[in-house]
Protein backbone atom coordinates (compact mmCIF):
# COMPACT_ATOMS: atom_id res chain seq x y z
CA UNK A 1 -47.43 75.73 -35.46
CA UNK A 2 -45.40 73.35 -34.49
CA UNK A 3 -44.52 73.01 -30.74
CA UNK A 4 -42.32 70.73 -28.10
CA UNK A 5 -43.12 70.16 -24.68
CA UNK A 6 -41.17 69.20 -22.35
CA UNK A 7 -41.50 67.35 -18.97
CA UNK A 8 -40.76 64.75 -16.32
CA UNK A 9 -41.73 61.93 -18.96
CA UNK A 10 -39.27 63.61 -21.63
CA UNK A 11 -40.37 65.74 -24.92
CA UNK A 12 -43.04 65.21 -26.90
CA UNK A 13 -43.76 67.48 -30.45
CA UNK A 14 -47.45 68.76 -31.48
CA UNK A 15 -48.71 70.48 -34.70
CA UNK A 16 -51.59 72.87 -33.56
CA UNK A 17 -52.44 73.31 -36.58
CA UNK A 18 -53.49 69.69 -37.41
CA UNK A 19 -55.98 69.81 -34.15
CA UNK A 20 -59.30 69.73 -35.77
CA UNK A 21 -61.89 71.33 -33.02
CA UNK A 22 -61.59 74.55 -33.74
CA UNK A 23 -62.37 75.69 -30.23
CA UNK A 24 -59.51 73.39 -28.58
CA UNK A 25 -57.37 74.79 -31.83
CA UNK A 26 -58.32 78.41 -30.80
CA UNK A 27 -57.10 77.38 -26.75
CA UNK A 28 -54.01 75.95 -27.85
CA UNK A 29 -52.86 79.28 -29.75
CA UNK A 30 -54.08 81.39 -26.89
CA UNK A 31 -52.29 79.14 -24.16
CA UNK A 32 -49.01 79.56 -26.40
CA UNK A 33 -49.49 83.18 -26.54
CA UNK A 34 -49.73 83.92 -23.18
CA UNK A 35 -46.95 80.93 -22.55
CA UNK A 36 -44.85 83.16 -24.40
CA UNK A 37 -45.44 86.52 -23.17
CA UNK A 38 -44.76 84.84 -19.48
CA UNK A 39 -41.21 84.02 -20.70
CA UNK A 40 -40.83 87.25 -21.94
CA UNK A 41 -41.67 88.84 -18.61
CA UNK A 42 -39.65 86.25 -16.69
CA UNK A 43 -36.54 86.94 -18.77
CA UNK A 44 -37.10 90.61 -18.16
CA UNK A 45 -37.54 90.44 -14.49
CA UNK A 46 -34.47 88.20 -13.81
CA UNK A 47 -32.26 90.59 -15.65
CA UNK A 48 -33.60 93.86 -14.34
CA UNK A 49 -33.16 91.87 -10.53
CA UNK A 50 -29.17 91.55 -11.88
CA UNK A 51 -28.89 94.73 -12.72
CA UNK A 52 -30.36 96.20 -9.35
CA UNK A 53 -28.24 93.06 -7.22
CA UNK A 54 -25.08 94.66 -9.19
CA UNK A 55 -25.87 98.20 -8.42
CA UNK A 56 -26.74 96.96 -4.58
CA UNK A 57 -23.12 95.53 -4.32
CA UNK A 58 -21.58 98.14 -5.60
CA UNK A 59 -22.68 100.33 -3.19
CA UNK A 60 -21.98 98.45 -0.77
CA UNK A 61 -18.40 97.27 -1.70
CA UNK A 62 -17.94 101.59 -1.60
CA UNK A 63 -19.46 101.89 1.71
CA UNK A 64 -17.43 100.17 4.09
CA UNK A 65 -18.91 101.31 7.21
CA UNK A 66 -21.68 99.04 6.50
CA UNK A 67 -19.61 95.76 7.12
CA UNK A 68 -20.66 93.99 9.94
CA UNK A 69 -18.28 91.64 10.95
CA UNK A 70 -18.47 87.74 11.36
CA UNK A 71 -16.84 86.42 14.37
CA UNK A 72 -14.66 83.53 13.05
CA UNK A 73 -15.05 80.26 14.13
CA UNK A 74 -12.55 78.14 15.66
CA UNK A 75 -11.10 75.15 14.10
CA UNK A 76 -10.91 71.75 16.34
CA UNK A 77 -7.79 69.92 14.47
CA UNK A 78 -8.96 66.20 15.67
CA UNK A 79 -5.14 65.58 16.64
CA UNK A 80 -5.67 68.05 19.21
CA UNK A 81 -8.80 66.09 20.53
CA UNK A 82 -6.95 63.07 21.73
């Protein structure tokens, strides 16, 4: 299997399969696996956030009695400083 990593230094490409100890070999494939299975969960978790930030503003857009409003600031026009 071949694999790239990528970092701070810039990419650099591996062929597990080639490592020889069979116990490193065996760590490698392991580490990958649950490298993987992370990224699965990650992906999962930022779009089921998404969907639950799009169903929060939608609610929200229909409930207007929840808008709290911002006093607005005043603008100094430097002109007017002088």
């Amino acid at each position: 299997m071949i694999i790239t990593i990528k970092n701070d230094d810039g990419e650099s490409v591996y062929d597990v399969s080639k490592i020889e100890n069979e116990e490193n070999k065996a760590g490698a494939n392991i580490s990958i696996s649950k490298i993987g299975t992370l990224n699965v969960l990650v992906e999962a978790l930022n779009f089921a956030s998404q969907g639950h930030q799009n169903n929060l503003e939608a609610i929200l857009k229909e409930s207007p009695e929840a808008v709290v409003e911002q006093p607005e600031e005043e603008v100094v026009d430097s002109e007017d400083e002088s």
